[in-house]
PDB file of N, CA and C in Angstrom:
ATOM      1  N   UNK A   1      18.081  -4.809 -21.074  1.00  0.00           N
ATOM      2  CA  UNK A   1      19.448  -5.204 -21.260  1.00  0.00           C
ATOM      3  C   UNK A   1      19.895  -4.736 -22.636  1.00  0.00           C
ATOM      4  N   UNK A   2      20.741  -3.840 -22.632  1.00  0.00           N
ATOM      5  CA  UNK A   2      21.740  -3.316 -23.543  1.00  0.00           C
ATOM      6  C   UNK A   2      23.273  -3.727 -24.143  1.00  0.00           C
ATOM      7  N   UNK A   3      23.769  -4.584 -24.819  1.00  0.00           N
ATOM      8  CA  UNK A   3      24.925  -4.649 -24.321  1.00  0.00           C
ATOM      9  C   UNK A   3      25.696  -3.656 -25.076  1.00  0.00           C
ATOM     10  N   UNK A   4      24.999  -3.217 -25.960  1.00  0.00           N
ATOM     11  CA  UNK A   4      26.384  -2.442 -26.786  1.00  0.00           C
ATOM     12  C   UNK A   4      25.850  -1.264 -26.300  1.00  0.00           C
ATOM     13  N   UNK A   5      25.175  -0.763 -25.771  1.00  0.00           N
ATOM     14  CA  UNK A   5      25.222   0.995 -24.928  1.00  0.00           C
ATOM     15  C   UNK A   5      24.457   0.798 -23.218  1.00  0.00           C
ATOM     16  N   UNK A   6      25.419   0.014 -22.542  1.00  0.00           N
ATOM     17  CA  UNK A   6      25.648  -0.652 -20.957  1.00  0.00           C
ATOM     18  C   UNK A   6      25.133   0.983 -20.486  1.00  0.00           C
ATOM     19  N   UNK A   7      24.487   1.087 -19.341  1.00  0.00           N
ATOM     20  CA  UNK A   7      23.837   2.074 -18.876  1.00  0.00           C
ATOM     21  C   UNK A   7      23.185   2.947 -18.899  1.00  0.00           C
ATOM     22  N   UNK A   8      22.461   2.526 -20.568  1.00  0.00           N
ATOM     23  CA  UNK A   8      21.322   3.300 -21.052  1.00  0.00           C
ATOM     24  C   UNK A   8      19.921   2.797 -20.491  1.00  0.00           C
ATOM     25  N   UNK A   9      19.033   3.648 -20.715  1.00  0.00           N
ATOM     26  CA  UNK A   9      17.600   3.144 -20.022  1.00  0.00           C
ATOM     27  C   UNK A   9      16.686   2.553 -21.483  1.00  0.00           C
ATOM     28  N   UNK A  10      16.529   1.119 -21.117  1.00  0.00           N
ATOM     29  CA  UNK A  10      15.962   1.235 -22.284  1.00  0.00           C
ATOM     30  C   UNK A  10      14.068   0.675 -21.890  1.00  0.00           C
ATOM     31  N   UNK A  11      13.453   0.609 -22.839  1.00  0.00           N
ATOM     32  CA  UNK A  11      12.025   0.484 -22.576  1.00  0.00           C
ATOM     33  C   UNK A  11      11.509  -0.350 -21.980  1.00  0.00           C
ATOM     34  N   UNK A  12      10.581  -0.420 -20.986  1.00  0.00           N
ATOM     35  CA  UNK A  12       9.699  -1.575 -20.209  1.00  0.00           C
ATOM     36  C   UNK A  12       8.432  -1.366 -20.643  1.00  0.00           C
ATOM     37  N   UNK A  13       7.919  -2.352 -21.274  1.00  0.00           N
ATOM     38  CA  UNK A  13       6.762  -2.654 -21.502  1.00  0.00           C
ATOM     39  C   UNK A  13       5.967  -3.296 -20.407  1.00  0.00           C
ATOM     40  N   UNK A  14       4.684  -2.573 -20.069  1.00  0.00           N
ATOM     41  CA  UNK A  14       3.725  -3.198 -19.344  1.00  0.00           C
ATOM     42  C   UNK A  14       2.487  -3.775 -19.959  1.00  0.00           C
ATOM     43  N   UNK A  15       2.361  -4.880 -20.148  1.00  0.00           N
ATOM     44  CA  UNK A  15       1.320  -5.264 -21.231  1.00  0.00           C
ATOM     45  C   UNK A  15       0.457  -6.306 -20.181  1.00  0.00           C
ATOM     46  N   UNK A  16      -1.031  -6.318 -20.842  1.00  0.00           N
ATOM     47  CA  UNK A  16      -2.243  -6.804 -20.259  1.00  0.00           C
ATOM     48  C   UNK A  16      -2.605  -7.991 -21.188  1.00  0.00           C
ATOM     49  N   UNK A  17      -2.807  -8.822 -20.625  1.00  0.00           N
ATOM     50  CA  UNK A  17      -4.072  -9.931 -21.109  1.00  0.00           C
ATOM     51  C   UNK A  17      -5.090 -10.419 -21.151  1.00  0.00           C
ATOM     52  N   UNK A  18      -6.307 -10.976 -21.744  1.00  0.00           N
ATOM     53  CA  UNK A  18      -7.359 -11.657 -21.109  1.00  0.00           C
ATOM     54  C   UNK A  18      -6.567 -12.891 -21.180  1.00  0.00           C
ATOM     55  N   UNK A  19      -6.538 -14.010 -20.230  1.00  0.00           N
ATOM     56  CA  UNK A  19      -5.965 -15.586 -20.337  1.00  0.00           C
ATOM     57  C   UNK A  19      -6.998 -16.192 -21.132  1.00  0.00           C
ATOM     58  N   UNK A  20      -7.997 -16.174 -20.753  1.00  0.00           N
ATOM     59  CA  UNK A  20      -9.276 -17.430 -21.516  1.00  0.00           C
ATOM     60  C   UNK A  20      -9.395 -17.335 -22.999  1.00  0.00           C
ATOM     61  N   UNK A  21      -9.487 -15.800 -23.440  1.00  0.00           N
ATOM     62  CA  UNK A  21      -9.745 -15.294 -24.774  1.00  0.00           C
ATOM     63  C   UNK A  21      -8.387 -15.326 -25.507  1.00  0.00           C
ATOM     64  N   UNK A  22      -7.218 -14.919 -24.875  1.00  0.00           N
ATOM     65  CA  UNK A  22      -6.201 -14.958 -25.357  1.00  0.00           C
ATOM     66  C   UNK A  22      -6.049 -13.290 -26.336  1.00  0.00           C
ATOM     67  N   UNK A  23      -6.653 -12.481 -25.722  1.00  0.00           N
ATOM     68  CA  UNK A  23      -6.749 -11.215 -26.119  1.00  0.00           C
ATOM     69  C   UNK A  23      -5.891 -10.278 -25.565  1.00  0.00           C
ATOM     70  N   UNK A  24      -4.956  -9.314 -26.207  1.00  0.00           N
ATOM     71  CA  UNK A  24      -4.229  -8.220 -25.634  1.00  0.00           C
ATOM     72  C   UNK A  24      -4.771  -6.987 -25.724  1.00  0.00           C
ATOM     73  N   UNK A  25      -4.736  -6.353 -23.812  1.00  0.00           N
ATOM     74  CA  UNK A  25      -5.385  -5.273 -23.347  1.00  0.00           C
ATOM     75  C   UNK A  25      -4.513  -3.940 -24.241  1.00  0.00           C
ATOM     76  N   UNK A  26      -5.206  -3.052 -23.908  1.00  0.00           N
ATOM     77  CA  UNK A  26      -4.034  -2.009 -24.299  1.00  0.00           C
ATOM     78  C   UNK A  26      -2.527  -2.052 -23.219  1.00  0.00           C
ATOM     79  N   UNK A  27      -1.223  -1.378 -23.631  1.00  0.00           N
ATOM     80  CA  UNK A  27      -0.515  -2.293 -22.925  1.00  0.00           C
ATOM     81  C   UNK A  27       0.333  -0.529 -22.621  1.00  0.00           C
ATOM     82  N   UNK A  28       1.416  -0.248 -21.798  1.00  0.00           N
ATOM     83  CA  UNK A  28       1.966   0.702 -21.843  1.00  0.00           C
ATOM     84  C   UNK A  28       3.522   0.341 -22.195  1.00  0.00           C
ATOM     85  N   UNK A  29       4.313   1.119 -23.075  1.00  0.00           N
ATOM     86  CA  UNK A  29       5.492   1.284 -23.178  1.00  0.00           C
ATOM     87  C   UNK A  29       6.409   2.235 -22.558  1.00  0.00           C
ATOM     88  N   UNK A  30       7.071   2.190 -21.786  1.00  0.00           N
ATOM     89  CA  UNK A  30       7.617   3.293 -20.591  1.00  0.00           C
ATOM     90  C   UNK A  30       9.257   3.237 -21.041  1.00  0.00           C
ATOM     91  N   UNK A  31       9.954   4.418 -20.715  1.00  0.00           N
ATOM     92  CA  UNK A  31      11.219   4.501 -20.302  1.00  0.00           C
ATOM     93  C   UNK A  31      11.638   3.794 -18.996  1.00  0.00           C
ATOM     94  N   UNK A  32      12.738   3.483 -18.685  1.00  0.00           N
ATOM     95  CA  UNK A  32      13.562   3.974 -17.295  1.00  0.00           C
ATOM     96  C   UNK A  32      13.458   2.572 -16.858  1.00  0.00           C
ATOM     97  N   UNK A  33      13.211   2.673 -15.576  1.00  0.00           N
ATOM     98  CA  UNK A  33      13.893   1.415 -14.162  1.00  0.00           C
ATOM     99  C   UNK A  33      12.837   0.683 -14.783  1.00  0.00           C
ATOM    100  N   UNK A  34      13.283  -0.749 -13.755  1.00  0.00           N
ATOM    101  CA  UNK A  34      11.880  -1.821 -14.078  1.00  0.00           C
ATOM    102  C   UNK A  34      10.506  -1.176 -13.233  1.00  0.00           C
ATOM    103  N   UNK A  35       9.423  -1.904 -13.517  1.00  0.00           N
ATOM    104  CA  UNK A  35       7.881  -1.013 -12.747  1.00  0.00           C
ATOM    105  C   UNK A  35       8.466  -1.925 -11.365  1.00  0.00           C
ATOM    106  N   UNK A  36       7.674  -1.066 -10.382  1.00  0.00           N
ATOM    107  CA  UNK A  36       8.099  -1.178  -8.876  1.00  0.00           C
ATOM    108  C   UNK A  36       6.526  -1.779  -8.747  1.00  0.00           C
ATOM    109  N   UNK A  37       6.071  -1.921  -7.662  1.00  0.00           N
ATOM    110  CA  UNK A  37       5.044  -2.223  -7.312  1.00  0.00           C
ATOM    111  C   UNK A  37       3.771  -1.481  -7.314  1.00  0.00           C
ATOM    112  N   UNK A  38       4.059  -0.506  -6.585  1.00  0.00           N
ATOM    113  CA  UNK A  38       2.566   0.663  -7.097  1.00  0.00           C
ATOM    114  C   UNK A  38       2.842   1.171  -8.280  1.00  0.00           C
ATOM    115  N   UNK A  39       3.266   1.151  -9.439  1.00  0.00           N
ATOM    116  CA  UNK A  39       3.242   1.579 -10.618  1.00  0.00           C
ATOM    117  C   UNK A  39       2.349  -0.068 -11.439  1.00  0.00           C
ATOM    118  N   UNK A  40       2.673  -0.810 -10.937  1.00  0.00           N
ATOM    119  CA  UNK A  40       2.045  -2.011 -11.895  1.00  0.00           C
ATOM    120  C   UNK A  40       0.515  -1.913 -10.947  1.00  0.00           C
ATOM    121  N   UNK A  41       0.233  -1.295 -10.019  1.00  0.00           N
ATOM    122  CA  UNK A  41      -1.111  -1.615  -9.705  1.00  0.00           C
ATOM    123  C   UNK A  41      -1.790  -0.679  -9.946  1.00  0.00           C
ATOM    124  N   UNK A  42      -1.446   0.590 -10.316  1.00  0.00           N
ATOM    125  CA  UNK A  42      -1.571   2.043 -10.810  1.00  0.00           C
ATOM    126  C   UNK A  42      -2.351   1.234 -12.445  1.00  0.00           C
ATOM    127  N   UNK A  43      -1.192   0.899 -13.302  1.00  0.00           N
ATOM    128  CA  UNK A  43      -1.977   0.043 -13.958  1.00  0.00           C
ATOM    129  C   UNK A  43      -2.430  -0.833 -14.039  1.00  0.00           C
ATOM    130  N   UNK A  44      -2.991  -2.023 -13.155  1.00  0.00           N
ATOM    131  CA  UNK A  44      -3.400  -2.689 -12.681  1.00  0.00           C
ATOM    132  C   UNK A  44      -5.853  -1.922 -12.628  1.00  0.00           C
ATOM    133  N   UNK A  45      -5.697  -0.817 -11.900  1.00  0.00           N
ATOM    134  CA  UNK A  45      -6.667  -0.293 -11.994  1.00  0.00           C
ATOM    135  C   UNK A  45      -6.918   0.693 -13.107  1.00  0.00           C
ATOM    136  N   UNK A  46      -6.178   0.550 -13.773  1.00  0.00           N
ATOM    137  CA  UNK A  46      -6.884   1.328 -15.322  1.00  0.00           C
ATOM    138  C   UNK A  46      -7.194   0.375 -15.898  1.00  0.00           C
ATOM    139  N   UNK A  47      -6.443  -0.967 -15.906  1.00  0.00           N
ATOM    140  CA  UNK A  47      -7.028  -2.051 -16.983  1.00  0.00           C
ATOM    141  C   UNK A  47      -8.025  -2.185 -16.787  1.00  0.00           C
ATOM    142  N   UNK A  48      -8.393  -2.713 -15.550  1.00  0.00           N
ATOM    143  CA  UNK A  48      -9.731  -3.029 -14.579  1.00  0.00           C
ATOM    144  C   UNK A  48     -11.516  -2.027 -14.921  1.00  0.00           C
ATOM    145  N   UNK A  49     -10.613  -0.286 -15.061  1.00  0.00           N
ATOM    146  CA  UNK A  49     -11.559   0.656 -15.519  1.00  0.00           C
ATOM    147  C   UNK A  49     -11.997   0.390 -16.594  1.00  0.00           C
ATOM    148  N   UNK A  50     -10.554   0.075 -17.648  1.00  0.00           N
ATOM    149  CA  UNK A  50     -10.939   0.033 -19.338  1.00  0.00           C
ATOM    150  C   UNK A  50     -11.670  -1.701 -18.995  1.00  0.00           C
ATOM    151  N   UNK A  51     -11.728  -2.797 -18.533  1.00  0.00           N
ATOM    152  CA  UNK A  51     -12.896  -3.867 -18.671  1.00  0.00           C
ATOM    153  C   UNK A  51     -14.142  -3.443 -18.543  1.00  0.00           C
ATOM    154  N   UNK A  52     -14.165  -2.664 -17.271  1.00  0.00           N
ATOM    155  CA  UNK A  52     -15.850  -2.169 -16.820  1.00  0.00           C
ATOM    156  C   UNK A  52     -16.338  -1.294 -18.014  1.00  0.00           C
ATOM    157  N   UNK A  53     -15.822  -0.456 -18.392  1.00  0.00           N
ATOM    158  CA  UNK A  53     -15.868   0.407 -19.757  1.00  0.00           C
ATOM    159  C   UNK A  53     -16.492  -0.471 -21.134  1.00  0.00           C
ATOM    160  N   UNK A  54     -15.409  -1.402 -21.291  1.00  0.00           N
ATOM    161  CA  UNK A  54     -15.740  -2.140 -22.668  1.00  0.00           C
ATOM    162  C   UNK A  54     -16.625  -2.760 -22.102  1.00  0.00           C
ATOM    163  N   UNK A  55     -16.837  -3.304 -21.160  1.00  0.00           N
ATOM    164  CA  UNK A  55     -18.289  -4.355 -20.575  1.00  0.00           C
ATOM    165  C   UNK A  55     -19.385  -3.575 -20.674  1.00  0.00           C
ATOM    166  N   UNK A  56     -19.088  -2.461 -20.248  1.00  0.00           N
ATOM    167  CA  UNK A  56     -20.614  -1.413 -20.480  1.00  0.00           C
ATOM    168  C   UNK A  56     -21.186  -1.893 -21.691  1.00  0.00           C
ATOM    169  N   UNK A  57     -20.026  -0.710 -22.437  1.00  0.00           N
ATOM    170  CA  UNK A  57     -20.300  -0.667 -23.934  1.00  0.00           C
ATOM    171  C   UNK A  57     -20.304  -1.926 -25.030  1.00  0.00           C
ATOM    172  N   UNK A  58     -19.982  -3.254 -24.595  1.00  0.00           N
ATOM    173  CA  UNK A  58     -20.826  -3.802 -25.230  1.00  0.00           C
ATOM    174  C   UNK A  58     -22.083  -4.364 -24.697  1.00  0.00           C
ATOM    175  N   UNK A  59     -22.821  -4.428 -23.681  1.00  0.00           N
ATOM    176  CA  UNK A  59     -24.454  -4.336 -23.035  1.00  0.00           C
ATOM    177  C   UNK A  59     -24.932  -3.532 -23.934  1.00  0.00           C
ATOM    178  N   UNK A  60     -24.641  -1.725 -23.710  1.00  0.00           N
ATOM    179  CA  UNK A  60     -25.066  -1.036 -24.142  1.00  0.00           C
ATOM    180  C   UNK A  60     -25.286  -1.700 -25.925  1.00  0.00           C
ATOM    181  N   UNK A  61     -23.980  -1.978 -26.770  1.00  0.00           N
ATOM    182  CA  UNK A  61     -24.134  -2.324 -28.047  1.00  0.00           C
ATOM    183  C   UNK A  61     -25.516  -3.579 -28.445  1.00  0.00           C
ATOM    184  N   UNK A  62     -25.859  -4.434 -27.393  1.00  0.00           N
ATOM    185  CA  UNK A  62     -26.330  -5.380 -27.180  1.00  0.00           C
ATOM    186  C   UNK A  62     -27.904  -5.026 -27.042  1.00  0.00           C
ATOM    187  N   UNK A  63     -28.243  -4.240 -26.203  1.00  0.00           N
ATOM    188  CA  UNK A  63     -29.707  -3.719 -25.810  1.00  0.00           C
ATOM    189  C   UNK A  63     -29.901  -2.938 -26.945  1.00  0.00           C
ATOM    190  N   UNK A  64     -28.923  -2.274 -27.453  1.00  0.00           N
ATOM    191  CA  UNK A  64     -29.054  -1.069 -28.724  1.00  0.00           C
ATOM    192  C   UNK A  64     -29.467  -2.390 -30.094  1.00  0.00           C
ATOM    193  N   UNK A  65     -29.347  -3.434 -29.740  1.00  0.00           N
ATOM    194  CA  UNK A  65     -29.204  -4.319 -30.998  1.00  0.00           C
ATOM    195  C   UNK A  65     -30.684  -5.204 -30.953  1.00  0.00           C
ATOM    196  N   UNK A  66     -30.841  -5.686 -28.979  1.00  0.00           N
ATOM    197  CA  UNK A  66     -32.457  -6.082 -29.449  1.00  0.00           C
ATOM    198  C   UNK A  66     -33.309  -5.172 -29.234  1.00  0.00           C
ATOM    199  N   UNK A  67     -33.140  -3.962 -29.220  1.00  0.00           N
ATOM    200  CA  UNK A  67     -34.160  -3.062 -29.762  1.00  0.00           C
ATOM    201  C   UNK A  67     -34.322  -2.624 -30.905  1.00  0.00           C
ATOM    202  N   UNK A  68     -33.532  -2.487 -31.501  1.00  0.00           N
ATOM    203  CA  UNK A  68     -33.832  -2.403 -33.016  1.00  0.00           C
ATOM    204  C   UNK A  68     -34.538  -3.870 -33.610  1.00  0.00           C
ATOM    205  N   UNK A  69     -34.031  -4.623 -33.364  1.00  0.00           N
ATOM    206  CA  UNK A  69     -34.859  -6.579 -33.690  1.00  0.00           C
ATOM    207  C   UNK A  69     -36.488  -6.405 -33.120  1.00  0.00           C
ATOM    208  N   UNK A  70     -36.525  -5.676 -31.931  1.00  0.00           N
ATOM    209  CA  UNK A  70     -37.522  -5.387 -31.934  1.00  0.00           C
ATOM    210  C   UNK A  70     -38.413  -4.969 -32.490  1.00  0.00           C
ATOM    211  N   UNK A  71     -38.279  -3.344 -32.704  1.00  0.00           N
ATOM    212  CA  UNK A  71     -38.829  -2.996 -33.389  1.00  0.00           C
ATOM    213  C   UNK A  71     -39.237  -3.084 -34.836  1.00  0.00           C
ATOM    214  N   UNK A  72     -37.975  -3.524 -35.505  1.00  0.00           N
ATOM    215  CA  UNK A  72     -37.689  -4.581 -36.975  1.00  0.00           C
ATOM    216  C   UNK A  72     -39.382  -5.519 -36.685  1.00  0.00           C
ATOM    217  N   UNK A  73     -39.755  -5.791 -36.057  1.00  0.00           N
ATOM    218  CA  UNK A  73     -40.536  -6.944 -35.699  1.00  0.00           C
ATOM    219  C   UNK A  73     -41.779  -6.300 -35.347  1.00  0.00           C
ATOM    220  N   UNK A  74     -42.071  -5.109 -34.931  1.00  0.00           N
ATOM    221  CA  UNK A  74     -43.110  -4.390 -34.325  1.00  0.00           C
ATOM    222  C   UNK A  74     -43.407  -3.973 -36.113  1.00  0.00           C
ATOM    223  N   UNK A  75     -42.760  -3.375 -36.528  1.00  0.00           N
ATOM    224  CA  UNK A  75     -42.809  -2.666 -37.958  1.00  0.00           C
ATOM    225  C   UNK A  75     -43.327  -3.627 -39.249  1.00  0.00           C
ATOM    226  N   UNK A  76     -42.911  -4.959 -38.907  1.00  0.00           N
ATOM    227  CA  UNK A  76     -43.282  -6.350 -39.947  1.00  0.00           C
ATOM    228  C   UNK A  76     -44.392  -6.544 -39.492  1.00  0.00           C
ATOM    229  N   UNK A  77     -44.825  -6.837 -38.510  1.00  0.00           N
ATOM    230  CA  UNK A  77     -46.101  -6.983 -37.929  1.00  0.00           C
ATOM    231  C   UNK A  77     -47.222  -5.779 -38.231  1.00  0.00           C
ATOM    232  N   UNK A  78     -46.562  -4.676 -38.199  1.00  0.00           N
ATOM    233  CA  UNK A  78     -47.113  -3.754 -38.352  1.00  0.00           C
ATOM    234  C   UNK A  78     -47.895  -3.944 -40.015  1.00  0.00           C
ATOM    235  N   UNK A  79     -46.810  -3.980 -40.946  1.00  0.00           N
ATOM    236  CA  UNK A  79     -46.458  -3.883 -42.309  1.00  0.00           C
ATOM    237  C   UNK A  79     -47.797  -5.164 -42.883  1.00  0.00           C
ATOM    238  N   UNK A  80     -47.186  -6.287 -41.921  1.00  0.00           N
ATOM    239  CA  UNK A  80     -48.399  -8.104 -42.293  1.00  0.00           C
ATOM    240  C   UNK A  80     -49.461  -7.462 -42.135  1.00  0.00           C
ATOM    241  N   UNK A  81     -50.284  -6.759 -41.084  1.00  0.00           N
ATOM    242  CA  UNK A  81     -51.678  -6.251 -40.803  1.00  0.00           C
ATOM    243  C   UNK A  81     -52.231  -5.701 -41.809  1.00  0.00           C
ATOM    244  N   UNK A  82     -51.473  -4.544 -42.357  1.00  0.00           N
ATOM    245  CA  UNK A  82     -51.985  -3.554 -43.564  1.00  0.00           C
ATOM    246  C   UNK A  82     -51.879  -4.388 -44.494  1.00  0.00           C
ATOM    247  N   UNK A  83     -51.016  -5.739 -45.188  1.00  0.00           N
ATOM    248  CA  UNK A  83     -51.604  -6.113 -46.432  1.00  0.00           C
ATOM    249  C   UNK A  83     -52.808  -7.326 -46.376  1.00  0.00           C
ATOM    250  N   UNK A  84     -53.230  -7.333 -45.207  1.00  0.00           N
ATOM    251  CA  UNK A  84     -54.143  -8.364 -45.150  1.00  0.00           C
ATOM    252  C   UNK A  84     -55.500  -7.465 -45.061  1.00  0.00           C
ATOM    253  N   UNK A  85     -55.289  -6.653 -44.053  1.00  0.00           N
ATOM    254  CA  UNK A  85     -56.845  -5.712 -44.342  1.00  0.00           C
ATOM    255  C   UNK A  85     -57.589  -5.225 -45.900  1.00  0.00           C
ATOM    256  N   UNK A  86     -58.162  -5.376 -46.449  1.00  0.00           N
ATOM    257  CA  UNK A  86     -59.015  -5.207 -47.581  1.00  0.00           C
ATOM    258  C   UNK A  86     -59.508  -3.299 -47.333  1.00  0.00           C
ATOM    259  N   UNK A  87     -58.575  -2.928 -48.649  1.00  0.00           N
ATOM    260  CA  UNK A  87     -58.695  -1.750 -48.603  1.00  0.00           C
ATOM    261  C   UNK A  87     -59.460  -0.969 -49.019  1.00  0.00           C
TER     262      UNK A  87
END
């Protein structure tokens, strides 16, 4: 809604949420008409892609994190042995 330039197109924002977290997805800013129905489910399945995506990648960040704790721990253990052996 425009009132001082009546029949211009002005921007529709399509924006995403998580509800629980209260977090905003990436969101799109568009020209023109309001979104019709297969355009909001068009994005509807990219949001959906970009969750599975960030869900990967933080597992991935996660396994990348107790393996290093791991090994942090293989290496101390390692490290305790050699100053107890009598050299």
């Amino acid at each position: 809604y425009n009132p001082t330039h009546r029949g211009k197109e002005g921007l529709r924002p399509i924006l995403a949420f998580i509800e629980e977290t209260h977090e905003y997805l990436p969101g799109k800013l568009r020209r023109g008409t309001p979104v019709d129905g297969r355009e909001a489910a068009a994005f509807q399945i990219v949001m959906l892609a970009y969750n599975i995506w960030r869900y990967m990648k933080m597992m991935a960040r996660k396994s990348l994190s107790d393996t290093h704790r791991a090994l942090e721990a293989v290496v101390h253990r390692g490290q305790s042995r050699q100053r107890r052996q009598p050299g």
